[in-house]
C-alpha atoms as a PDB file:
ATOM      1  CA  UNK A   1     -86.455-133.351-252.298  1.00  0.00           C
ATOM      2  CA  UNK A   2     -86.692-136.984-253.859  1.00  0.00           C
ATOM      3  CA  UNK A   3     -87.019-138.272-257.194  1.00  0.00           C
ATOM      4  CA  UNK A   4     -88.741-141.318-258.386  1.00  0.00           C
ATOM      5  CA  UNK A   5     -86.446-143.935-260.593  1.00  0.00           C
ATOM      6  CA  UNK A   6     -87.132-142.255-264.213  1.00  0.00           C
ATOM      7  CA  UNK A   7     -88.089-138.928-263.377  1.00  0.00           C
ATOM      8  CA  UNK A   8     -87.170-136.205-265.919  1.00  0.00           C
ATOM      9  CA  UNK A   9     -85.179-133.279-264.348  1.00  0.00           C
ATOM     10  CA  UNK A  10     -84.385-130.581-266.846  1.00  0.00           C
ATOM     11  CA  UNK A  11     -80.939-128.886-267.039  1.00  0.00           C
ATOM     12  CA  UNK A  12     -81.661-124.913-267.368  1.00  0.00           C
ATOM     13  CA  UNK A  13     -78.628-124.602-270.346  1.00  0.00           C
ATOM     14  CA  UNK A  14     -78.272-125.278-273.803  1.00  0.00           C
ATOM     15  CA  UNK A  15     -74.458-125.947-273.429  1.00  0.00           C
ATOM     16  CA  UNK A  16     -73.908-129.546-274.800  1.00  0.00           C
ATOM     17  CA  UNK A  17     -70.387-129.696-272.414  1.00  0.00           C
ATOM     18  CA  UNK A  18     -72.426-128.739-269.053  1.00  0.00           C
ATOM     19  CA  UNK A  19     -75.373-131.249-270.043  1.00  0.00           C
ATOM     20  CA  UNK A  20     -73.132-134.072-270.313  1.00  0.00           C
ATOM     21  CA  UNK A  21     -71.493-133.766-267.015  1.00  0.00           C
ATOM     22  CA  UNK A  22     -74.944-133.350-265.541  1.00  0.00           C
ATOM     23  CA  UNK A  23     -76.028-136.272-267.002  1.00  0.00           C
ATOM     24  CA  UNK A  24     -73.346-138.193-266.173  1.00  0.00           C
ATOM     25  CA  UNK A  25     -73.517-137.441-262.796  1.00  0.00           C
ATOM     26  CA  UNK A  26     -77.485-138.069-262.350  1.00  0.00           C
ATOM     27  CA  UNK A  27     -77.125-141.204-263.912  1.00  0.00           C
ATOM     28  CA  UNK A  28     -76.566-143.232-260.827  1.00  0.00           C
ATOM     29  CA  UNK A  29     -79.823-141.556-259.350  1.00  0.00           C
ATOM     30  CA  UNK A  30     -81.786-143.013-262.083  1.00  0.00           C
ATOM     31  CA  UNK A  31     -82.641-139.525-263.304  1.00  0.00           C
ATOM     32  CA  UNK A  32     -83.505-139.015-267.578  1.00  0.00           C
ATOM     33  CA  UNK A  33     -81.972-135.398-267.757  1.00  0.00           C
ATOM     34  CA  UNK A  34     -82.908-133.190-270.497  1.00  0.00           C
ATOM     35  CA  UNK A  35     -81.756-129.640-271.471  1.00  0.00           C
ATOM     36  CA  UNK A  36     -83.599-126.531-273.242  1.00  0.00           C
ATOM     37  CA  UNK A  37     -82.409-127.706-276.285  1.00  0.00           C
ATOM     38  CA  UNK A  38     -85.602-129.909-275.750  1.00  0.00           C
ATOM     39  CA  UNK A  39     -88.406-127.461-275.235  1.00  0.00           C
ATOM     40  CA  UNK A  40     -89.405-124.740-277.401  1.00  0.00           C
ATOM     41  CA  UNK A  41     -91.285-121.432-276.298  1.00  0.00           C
ATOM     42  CA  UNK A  42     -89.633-121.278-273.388  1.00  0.00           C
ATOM     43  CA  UNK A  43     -88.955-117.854-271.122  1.00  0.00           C
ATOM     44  CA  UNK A  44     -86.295-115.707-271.569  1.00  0.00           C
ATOM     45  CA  UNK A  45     -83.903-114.946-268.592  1.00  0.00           C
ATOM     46  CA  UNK A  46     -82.554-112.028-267.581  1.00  0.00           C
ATOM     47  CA  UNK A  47     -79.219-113.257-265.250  1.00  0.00           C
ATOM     48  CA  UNK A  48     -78.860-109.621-263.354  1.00  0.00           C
ATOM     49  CA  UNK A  49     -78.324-111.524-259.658  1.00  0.00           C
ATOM     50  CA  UNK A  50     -74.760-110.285-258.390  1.00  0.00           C
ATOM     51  CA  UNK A  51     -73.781-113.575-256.934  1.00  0.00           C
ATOM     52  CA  UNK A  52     -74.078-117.068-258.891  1.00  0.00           C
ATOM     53  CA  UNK A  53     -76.318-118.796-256.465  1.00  0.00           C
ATOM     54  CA  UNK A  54     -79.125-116.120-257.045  1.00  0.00           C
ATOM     55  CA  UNK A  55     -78.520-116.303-260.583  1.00  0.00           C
ATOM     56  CA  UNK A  56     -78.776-120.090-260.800  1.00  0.00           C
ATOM     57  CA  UNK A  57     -81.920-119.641-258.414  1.00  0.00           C
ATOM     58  CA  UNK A  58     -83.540-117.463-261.009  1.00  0.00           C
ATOM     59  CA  UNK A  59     -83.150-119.705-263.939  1.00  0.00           C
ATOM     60  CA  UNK A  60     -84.658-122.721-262.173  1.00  0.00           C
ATOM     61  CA  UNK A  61     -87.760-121.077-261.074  1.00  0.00           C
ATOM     62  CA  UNK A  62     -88.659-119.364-264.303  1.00  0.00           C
ATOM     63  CA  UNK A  63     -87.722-122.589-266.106  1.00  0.00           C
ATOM     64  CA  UNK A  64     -89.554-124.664-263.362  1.00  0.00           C
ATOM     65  CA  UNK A  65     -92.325-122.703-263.248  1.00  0.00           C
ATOM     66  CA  UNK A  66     -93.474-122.679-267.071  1.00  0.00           C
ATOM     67  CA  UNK A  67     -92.261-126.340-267.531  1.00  0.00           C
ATOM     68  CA  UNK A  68     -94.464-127.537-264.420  1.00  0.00           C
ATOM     69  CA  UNK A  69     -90.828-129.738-263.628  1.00  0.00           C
ATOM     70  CA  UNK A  70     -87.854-129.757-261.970  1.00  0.00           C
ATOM     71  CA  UNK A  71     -85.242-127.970-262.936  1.00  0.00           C
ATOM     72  CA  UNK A  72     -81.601-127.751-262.387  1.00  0.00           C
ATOM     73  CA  UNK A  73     -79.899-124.564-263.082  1.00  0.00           C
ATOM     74  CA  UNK A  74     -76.222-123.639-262.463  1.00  0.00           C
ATOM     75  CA  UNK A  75     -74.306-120.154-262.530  1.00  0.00           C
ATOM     76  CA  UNK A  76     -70.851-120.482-262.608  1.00  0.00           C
ATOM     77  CA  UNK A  77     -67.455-118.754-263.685  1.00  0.00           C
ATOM     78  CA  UNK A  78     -64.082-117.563-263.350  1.00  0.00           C
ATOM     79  CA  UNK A  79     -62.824-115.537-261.006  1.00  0.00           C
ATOM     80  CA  UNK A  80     -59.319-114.534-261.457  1.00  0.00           C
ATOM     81  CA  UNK A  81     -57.302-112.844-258.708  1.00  0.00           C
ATOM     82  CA  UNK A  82     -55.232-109.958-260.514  1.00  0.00           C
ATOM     83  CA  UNK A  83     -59.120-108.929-261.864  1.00  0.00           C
ATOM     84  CA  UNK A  84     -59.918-108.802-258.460  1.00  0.00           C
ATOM     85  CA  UNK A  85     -62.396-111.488-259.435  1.00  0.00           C
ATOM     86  CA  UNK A  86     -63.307-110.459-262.604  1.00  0.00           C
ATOM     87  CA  UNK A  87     -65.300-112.060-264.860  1.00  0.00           C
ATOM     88  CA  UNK A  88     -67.063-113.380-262.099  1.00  0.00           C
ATOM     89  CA  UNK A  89     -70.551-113.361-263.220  1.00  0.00           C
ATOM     90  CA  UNK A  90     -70.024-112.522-266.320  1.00  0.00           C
ATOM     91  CA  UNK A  91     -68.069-114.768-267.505  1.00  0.00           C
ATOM     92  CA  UNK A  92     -70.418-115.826-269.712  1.00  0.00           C
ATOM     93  CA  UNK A  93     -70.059-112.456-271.606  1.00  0.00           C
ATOM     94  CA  UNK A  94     -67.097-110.968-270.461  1.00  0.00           C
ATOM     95  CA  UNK A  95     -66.227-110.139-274.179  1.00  0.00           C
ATOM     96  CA  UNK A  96     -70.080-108.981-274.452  1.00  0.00           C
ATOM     97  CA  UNK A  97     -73.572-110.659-275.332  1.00  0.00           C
ATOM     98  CA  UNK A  98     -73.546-113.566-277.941  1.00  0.00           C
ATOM     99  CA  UNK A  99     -70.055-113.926-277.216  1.00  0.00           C
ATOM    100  CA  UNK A 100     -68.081-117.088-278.199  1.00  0.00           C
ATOM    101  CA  UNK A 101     -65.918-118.763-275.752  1.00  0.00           C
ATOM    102  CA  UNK A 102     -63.040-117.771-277.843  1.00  0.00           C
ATOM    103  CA  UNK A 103     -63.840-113.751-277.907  1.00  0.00           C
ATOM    104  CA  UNK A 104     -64.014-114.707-273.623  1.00  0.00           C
ATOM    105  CA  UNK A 105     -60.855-116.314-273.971  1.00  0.00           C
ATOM    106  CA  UNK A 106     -59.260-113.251-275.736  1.00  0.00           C
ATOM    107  CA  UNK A 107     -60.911-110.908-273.795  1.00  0.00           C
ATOM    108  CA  UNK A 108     -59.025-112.129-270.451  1.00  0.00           C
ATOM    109  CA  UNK A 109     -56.071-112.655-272.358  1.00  0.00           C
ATOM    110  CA  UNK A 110     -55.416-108.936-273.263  1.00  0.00           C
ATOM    111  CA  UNK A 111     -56.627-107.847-269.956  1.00  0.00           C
ATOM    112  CA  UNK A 112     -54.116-109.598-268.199  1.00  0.00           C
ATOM    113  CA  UNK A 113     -51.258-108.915-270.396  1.00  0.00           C
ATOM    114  CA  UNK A 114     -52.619-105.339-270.403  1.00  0.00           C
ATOM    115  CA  UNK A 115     -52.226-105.103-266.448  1.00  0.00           C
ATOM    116  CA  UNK A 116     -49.046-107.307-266.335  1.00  0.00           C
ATOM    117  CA  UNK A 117     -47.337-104.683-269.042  1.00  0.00           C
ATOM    118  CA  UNK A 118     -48.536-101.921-266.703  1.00  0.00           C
ATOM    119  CA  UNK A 119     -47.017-103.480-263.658  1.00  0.00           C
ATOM    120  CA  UNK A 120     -43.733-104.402-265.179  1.00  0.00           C
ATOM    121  CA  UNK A 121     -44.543-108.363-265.012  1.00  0.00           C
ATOM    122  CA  UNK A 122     -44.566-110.781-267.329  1.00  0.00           C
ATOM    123  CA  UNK A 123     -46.297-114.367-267.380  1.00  0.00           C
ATOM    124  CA  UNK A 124     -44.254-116.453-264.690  1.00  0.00           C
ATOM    125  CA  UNK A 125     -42.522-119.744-266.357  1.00  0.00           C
ATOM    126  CA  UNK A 126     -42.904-123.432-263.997  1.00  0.00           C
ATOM    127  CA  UNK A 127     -42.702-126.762-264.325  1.00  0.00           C
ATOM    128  CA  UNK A 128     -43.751-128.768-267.661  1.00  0.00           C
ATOM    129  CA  UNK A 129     -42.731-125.522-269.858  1.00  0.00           C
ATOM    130  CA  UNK A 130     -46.109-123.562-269.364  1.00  0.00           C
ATOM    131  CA  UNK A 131     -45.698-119.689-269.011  1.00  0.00           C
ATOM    132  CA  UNK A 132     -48.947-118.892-265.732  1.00  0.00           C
ATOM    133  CA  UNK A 133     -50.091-115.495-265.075  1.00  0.00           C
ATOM    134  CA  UNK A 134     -51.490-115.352-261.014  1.00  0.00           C
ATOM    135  CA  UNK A 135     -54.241-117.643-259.366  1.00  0.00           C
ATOM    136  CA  UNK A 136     -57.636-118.059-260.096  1.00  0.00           C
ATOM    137  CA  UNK A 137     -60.560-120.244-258.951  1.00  0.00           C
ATOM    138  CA  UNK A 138     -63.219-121.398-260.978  1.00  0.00           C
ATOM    139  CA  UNK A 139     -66.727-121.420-259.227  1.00  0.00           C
ATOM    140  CA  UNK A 140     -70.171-122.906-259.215  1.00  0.00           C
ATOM    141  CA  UNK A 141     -73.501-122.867-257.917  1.00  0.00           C
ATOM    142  CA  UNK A 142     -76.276-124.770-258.188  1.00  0.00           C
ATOM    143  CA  UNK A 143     -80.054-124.628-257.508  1.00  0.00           C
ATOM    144  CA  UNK A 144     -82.733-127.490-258.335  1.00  0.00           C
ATOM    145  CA  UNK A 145     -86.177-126.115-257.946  1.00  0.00           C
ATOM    146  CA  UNK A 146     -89.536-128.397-257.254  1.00  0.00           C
ATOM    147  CA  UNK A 147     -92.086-126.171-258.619  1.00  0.00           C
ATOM    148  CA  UNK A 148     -94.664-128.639-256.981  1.00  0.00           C
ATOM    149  CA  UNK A 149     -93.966-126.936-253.491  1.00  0.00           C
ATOM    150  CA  UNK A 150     -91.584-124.126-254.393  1.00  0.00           C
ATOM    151  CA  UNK A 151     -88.290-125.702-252.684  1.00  0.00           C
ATOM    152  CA  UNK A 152     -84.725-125.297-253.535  1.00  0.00           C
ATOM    153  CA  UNK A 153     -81.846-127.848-253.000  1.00  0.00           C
ATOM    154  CA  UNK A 154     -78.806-125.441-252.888  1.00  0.00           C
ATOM    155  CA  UNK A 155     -74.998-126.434-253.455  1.00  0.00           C
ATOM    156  CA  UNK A 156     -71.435-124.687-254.365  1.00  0.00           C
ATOM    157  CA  UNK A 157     -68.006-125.571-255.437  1.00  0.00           C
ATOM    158  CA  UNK A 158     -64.753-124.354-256.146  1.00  0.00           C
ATOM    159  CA  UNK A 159     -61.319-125.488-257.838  1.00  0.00           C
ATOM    160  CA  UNK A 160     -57.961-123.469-257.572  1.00  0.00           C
ATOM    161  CA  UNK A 161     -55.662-122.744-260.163  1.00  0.00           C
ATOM    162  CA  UNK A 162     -53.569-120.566-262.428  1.00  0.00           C
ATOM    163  CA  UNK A 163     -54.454-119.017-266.097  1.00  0.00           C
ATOM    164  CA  UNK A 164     -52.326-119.808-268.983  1.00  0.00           C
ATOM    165  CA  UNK A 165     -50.770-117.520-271.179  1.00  0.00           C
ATOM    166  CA  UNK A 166     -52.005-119.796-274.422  1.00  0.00           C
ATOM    167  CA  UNK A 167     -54.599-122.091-274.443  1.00  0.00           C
ATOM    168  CA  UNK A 168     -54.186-126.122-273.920  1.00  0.00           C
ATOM    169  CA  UNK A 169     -56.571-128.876-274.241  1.00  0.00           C
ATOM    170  CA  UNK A 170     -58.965-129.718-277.012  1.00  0.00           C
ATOM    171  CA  UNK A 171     -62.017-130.332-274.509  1.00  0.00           C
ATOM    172  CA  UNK A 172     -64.113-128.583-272.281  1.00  0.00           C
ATOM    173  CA  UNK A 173     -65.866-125.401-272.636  1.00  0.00           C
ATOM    174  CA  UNK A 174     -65.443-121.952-271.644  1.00  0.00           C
ATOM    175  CA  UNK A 175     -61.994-121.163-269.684  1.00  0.00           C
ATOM    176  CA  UNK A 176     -61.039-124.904-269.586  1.00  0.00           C
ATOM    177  CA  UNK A 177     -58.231-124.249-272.360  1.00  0.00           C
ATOM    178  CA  UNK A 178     -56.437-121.081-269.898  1.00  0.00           C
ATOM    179  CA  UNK A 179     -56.769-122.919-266.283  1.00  0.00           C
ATOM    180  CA  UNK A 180     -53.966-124.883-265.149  1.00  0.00           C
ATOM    181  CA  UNK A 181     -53.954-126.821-262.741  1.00  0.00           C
ATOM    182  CA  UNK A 182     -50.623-127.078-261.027  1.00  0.00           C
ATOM    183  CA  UNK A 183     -51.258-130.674-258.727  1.00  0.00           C
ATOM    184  CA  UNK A 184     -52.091-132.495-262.468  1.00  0.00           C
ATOM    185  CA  UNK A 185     -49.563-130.730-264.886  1.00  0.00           C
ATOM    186  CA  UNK A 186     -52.573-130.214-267.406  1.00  0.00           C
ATOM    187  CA  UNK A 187     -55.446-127.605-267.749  1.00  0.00           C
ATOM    188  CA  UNK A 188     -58.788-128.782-267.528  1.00  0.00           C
ATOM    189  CA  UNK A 189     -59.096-128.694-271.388  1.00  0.00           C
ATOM    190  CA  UNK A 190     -56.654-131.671-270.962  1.00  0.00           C
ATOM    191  CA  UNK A 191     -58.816-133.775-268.859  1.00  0.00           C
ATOM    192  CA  UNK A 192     -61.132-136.391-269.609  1.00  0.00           C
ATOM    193  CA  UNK A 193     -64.867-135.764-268.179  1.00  0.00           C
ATOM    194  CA  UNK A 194     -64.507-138.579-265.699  1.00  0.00           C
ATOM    195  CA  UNK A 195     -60.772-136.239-263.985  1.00  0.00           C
ATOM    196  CA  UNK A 196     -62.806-133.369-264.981  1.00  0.00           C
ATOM    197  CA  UNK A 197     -65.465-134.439-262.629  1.00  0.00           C
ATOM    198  CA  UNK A 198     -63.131-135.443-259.858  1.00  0.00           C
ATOM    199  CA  UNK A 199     -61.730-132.016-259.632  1.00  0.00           C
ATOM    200  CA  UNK A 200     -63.489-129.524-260.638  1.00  0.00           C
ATOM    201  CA  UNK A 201     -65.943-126.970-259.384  1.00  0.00           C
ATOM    202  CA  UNK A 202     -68.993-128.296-260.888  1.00  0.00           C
ATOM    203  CA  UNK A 203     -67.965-131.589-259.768  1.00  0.00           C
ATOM    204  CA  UNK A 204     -67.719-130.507-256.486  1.00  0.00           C
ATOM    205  CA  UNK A 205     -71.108-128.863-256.348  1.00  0.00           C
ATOM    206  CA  UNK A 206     -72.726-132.234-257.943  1.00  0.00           C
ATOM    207  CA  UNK A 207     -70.798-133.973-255.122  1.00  0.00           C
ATOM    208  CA  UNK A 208     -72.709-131.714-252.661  1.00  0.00           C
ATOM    209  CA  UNK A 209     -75.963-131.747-253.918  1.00  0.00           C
ATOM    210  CA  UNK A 210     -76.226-135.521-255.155  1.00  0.00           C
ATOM    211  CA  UNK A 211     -76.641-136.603-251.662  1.00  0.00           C
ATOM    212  CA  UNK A 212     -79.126-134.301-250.568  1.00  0.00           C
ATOM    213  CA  UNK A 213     -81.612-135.662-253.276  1.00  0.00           C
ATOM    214  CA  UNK A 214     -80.886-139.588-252.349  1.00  0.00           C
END
């Protein structure tokens, strides 16, 4: 799948934090991303897939298909360990539909103070004065569909970590406030977009698919 210089690719999300790292990254490919914020009348989507890459799959081609362009869609979310990877693909609305990222935030708070009280644990204390509950990765996939021929460029990543027992970090979106990252002393709230790029799991999947489209 190639792109000429200029060529519009829209981003299947409305969330301002995931369409600037997107268009950060396409930049260097000479790629004018735009978002659903830019389209009206659009298709709703109904993300019932049970793993992220058919999920992001799905809201490329529906997007794809009734813009007539190419779309980039990505699923991704925590997955914390102790949940036994809970939220997963829910994330999104872990604390139910139309929820905020603060309600999510709660949500996974009480739920893992809830099973540490019932297993007689209590939020581990490290280095630089954080209290961590256990390990967690966040995840992405991604899925750019042509809709002139019907193809999919596929790509994942992951970044490890722990979850906070209180938020950090003015940036980000989503989880970034609760995930630490032990290597960097900081949760990904407390990163700039360029570090936040470097490391994390979207970043990783834009590392994988960038070079499939050049």
């Amino acid at each position: 799948m190639r792109f000429a210089d200029g060529q519009v690719v829209v981003v299947a999300t409305g969330n301002a934090g995931k369409v600037k790292e997107f268009a950060h990254a396409f930049a260097q490919l000479g790629l004018e991303v735009r978002s659903l914020r830019d389209y009206e009348g659009l298709p709703d989507i109904i993300e019932d897939g049970d793993t992220f890459q058919a999920n992001a799959r799905k809201k490329a081609k529906v997007i794809g298909d009734a813009l007539k362009l190419p779309v980039l869609a990505d699923d991704s979310g925590l997955c914390v360990d102790a949940l036994d990877g809970a939220p997963g693909v829910y994330s999104a609305r872990y604390a139910g539909e139309g929820a905020t990222d603060a309600d999510n935030n709660a949500k996974l708070l009480r739920e893992l103070t809830r099973l540490a009280g019932a297993l007689g644990d209590v939020p581990a204390a490290e280095a630089h004065g954080v209290n961590l509950f256990g390990g967690a990765q966040f995840r992405c996939a991604l899925a750019l569909y042509d809709p002139t021929d019907g193809s999919f460029v596929d790509a994942e990543g992951a970044v490890e970590g722990r979850i906070l027992s209180s938020a950090r970090g003015a940036g980000g979106f989503g989880y970034d406030p609760l995930f630490w990252l032990p290597e960097l002393g900081r949760s990904m709230a407390e990163l700039s977009t360029e570090e936040k790029q470097a490391i994390s799991h979207r970043g990783a999947a834009l590392r994988e698919l960038l070079p499939k489209l050049q």
